[in-house]
N, C-alpha and C. Protein backbone atom coordinates (compact mmCIF):
# COMPACT_ATOMS: atom_id res chain seq x y z
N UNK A 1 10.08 -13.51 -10.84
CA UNK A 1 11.19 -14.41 -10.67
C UNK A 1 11.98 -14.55 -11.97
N UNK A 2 10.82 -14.60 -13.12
CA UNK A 2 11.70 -14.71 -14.30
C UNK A 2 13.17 -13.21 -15.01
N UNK A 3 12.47 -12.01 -14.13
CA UNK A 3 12.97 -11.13 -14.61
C UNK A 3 14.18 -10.95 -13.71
N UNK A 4 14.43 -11.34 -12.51
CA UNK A 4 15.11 -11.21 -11.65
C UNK A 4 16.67 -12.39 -12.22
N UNK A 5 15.81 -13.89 -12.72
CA UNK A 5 16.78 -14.24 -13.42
C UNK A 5 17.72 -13.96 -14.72
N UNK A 6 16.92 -13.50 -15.25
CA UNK A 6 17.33 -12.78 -16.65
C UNK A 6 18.28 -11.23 -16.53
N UNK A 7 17.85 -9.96 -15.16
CA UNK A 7 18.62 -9.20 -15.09
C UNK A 7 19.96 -9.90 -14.32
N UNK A 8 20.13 -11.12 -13.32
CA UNK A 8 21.41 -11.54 -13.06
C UNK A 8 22.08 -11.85 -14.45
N UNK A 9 21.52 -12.49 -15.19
CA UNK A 9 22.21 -13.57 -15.99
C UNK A 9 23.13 -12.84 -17.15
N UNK A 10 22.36 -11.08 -17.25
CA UNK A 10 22.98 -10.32 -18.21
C UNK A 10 23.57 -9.47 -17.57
N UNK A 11 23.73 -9.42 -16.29
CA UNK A 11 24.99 -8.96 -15.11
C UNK A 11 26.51 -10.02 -15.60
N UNK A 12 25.92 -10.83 -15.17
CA UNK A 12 27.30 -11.59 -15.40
C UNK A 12 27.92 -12.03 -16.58
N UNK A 13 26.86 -11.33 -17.84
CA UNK A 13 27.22 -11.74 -19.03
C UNK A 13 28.54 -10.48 -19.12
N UNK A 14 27.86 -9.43 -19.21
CA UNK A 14 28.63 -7.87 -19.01
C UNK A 14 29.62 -7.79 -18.02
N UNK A 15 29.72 -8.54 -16.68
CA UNK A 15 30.94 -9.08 -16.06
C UNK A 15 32.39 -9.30 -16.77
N UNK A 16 32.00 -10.64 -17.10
CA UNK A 16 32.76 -11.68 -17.48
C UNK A 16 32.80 -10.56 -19.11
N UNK A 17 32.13 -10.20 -20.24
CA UNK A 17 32.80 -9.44 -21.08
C UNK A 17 34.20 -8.51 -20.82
N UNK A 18 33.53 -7.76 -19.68
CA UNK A 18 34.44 -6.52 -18.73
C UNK A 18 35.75 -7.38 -18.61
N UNK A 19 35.90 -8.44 -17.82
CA UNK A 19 36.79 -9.22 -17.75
C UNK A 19 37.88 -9.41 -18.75
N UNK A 20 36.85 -10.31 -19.79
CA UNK A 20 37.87 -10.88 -21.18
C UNK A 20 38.50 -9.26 -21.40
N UNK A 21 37.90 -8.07 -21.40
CA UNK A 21 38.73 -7.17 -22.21
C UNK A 21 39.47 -6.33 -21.43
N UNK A 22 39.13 -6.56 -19.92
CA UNK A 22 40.72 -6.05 -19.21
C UNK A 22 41.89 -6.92 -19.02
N UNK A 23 41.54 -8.47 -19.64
CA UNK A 23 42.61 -9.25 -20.14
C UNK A 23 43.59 -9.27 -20.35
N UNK A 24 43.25 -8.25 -21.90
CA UNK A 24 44.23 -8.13 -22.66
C UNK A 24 44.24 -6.63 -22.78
N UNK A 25 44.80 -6.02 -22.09
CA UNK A 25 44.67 -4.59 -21.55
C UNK A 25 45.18 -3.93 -23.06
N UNK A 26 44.75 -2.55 -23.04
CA UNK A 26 45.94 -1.64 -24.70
C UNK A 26 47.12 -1.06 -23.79
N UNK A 27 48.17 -1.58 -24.05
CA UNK A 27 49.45 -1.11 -24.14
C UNK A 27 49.75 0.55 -24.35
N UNK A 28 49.40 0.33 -26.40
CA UNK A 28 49.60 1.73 -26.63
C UNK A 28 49.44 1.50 -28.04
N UNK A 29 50.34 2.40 -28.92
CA UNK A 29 50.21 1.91 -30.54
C UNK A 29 51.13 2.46 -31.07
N UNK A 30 51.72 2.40 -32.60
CA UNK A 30 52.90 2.61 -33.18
C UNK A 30 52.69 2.65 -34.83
N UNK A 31 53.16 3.96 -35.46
CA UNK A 31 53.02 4.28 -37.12
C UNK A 31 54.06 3.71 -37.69
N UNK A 32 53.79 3.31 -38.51
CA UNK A 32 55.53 2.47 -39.29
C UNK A 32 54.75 2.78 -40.83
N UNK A 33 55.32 3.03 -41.68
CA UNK A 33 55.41 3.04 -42.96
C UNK A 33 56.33 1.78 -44.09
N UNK A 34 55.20 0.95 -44.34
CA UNK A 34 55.68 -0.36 -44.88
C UNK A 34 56.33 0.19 -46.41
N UNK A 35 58.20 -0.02 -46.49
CA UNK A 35 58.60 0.16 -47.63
C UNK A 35 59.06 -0.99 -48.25
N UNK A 36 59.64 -0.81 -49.17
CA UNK A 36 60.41 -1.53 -50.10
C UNK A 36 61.03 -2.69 -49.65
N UNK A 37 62.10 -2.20 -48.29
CA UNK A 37 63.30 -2.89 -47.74
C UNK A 37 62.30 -3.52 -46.98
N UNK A 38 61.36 -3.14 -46.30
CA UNK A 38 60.19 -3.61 -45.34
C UNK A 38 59.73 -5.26 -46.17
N UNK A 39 59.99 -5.39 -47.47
CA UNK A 39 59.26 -6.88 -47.94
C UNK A 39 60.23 -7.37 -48.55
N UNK A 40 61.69 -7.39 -47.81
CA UNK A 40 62.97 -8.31 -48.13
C UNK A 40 63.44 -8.63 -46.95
N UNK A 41 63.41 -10.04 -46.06
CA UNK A 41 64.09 -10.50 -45.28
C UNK A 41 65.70 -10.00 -45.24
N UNK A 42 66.39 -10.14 -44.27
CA UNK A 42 67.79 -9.61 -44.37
C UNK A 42 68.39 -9.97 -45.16
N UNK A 43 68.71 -11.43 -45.28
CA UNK A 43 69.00 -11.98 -46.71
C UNK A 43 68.99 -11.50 -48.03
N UNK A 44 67.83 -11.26 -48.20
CA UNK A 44 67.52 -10.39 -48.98
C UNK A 44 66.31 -11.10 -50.05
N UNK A 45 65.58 -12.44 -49.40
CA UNK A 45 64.37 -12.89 -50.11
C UNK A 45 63.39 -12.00 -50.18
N UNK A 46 62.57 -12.28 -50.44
CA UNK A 46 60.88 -11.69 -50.26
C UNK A 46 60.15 -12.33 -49.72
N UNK A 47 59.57 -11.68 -48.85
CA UNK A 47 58.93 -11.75 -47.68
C UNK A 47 57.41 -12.60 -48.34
N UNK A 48 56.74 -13.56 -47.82
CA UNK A 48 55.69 -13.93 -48.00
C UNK A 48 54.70 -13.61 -47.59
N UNK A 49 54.40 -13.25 -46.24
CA UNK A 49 53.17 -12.72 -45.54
C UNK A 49 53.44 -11.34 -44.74
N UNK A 50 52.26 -10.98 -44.88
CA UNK A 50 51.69 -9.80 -44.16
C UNK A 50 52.46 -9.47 -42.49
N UNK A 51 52.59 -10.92 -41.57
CA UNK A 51 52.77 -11.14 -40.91
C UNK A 51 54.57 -10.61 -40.73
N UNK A 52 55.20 -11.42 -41.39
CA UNK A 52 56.17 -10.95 -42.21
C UNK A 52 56.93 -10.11 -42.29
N UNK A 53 56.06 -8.91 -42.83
CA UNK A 53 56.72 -7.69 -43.47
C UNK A 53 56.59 -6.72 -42.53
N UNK A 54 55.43 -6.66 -41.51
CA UNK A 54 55.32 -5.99 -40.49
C UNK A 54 56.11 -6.39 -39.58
N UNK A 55 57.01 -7.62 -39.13
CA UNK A 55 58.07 -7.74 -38.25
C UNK A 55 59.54 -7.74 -38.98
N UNK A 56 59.60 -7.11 -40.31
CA UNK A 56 61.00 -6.89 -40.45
C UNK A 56 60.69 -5.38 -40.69
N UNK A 57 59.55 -4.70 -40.84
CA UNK A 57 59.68 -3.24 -40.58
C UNK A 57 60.23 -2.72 -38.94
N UNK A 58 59.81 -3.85 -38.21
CA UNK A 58 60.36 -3.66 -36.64
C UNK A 58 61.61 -3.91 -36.80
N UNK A 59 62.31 -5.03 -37.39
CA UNK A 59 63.66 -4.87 -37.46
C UNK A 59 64.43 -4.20 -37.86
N UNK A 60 63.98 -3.93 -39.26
CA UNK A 60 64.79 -2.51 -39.84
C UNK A 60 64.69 -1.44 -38.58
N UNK A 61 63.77 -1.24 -38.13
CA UNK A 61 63.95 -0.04 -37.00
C UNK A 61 64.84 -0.25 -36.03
N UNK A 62 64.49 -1.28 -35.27
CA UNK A 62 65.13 -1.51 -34.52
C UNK A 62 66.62 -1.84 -34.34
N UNK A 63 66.76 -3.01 -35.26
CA UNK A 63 67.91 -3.45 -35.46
C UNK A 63 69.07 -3.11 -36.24
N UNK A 64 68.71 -3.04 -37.38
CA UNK A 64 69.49 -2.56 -38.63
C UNK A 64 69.26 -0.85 -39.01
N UNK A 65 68.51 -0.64 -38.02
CA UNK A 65 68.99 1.42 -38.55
C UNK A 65 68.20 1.80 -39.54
N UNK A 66 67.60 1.29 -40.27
CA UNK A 66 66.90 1.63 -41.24
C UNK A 66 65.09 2.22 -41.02
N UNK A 67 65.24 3.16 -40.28
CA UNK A 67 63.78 3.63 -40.10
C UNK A 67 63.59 4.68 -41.27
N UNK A 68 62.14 4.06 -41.55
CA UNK A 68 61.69 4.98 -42.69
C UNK A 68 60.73 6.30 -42.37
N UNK A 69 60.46 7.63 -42.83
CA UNK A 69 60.49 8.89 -42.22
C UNK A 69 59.28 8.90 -41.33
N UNK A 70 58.36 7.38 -41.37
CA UNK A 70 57.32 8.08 -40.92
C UNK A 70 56.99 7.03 -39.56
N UNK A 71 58.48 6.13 -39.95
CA UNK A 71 58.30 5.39 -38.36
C UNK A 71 58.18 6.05 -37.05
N UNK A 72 57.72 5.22 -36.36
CA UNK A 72 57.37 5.66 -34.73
C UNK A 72 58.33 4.54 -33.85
N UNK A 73 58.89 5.18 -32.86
CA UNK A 73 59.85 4.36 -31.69
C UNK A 73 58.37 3.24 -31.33
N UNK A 74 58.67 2.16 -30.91
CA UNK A 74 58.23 1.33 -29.87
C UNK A 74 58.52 0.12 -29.19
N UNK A 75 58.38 0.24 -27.80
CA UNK A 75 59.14 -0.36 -26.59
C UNK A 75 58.92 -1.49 -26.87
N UNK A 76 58.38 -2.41 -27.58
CA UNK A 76 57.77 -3.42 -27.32
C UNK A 76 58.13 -4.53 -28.20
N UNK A 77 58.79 -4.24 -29.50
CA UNK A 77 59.38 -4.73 -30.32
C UNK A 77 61.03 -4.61 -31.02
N UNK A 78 61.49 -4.60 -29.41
CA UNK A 78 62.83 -4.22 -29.52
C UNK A 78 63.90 -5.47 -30.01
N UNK A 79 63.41 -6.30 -29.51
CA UNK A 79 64.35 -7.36 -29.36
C UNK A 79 63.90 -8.81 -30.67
N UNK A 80 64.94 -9.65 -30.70
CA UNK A 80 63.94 -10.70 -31.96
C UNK A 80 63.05 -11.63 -31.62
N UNK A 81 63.29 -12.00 -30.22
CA UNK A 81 62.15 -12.89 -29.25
C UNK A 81 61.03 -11.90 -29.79
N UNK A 82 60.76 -10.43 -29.30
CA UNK A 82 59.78 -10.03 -29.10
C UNK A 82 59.22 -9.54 -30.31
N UNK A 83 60.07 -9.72 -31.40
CA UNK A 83 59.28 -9.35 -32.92
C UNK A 83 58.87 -10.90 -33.31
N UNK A 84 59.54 -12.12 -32.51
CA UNK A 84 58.66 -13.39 -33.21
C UNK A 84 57.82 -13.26 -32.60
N UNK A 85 57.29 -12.74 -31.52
CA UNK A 85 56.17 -12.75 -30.77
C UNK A 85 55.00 -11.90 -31.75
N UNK A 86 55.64 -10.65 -31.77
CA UNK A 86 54.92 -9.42 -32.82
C UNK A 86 54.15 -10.53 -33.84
N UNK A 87 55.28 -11.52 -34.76
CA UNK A 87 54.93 -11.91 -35.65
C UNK A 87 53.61 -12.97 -35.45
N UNK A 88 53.44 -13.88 -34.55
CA UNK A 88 52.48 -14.83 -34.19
C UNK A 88 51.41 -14.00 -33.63
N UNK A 89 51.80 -13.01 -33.15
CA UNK A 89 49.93 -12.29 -32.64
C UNK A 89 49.36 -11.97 -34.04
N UNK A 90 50.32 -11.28 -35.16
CA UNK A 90 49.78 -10.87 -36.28
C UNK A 90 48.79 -12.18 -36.79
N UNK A 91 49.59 -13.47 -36.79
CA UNK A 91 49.12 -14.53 -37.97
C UNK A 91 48.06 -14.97 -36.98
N UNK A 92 47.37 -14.46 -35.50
CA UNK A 92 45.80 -14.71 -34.96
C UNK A 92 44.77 -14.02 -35.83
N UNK A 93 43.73 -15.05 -35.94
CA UNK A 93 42.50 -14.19 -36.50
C UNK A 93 42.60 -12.85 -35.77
N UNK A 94 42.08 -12.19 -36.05
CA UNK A 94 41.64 -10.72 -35.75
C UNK A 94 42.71 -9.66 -35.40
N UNK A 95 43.57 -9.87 -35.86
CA UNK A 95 44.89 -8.54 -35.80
C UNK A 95 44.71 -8.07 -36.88
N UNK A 96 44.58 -8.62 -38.61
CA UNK A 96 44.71 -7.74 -39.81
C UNK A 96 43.45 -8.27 -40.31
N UNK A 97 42.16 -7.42 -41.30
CA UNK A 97 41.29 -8.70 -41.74
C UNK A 97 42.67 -8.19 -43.57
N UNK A 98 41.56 -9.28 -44.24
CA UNK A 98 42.47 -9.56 -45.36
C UNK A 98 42.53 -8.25 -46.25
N UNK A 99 42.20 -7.10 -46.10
CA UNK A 99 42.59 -5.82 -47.10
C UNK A 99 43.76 -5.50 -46.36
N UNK A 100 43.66 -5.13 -45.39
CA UNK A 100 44.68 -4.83 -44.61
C UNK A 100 46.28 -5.53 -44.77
N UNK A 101 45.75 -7.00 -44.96
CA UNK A 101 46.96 -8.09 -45.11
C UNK A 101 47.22 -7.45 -46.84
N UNK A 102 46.43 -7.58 -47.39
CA UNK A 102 46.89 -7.56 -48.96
C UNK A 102 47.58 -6.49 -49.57
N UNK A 103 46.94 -4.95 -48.23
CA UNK A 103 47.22 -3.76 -48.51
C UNK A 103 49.10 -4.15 -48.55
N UNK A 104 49.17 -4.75 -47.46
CA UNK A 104 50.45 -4.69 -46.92
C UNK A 104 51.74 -5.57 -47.80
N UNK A 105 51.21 -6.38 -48.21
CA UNK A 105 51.74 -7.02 -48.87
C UNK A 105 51.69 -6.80 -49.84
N UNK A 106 51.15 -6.20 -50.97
CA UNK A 106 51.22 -5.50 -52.30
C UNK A 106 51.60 -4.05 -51.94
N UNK A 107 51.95 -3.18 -51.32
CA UNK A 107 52.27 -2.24 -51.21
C UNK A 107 53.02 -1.60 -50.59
N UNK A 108 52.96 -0.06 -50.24
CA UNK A 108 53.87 0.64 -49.08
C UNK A 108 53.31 1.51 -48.34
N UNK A 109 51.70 0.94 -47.52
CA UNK A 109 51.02 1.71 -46.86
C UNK A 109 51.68 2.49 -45.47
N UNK A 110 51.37 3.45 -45.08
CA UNK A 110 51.72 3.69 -43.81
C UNK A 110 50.45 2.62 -43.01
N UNK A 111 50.85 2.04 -41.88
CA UNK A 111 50.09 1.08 -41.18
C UNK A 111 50.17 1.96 -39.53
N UNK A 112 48.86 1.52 -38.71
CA UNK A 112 48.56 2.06 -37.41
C UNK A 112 48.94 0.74 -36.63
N UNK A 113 50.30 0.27 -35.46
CA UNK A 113 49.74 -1.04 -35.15
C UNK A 113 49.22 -0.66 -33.62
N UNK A 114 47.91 -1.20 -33.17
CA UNK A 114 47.60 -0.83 -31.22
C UNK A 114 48.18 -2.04 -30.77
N UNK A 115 48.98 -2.32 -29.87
CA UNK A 115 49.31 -2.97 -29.00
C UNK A 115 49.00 -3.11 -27.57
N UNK A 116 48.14 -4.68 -27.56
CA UNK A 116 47.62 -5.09 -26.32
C UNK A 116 48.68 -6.15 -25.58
N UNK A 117 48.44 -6.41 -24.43
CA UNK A 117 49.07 -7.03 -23.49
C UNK A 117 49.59 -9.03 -24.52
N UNK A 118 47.98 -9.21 -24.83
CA UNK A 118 48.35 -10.37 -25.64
C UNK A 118 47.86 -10.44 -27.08
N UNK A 119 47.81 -9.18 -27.79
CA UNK A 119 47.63 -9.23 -29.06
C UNK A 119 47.73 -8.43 -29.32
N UNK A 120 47.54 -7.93 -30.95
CA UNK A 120 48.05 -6.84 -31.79
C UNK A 120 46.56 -6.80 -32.88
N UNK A 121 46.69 -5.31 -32.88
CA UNK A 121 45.35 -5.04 -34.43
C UNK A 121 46.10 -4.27 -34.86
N UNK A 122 46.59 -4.31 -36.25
CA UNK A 122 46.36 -3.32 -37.43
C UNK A 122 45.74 -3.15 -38.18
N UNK A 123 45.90 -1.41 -38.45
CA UNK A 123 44.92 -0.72 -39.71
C UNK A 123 45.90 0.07 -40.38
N UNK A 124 45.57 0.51 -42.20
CA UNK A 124 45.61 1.28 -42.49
C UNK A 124 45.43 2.52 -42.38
N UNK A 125 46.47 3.33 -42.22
CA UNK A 125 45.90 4.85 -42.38
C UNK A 125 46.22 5.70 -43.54
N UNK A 126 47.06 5.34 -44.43
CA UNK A 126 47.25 5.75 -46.00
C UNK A 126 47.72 4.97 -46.94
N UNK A 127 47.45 4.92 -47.89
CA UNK A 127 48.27 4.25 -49.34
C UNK A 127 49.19 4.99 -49.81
């Protein structure tokens, strides 16, 4: 009886996991190369966060023409609704851990971003 409860109970644990992660289904993903212009708001301040600099690299692409050689098109961050959106999935725990953030913000890494239904992870893929 005891084992019968214990194989349900880790049925429905593995369920309900299955669940949470067809949730937030993967979309797809997108290379952008964080430059220079990438950590100056239009204005022309400097950018403070990580969060930040990865949604005015979407703008420069998108908006202002300025793609840098190693950007990638993507559908998903076309518009500025949908790069403030970009921007608030970034500032959730678990989209950048902090090398990643620091990479980005002290530097001009090329960055990997995967895009899920309700969140975003980036990684590094060069310095």
């Amino acid at each position: 009886m005891r084992s019968i409860r214990f194989i349900i109970a880790a049925c429905a644990l593995t369920l309900a996991g299955v669940q949470a992660a067809a949730a937030d289904a993967y979309l797809g993903s997108y290379v952008a190369r964080i430059s220079y212009n990438d950590h100056l708001a239009s204005d022309g301040y400097r950018l403070d966060t990580a969060s930040q600099v990865v949604r005015q690299d979407r703008a420069n692409f998108h908006r202002f023409g300025k793609a840098d050689a190693e950007d990638q098109y993507d559908g998903w961050f076309t518009s500025n609704r949908a790069r403030a959106n970009l921007q608030n999935m970034l500032d959730r725990r678990g989209a950048m851990d902090a090398a990643t953030r620091n990479a980005i913000l002290g530097g001009q890494p090329l960055i990997e971003v995967e895009v899920y239904q309700y969140s975003v992870r980036v990684r590094i893929l060069a310095y």
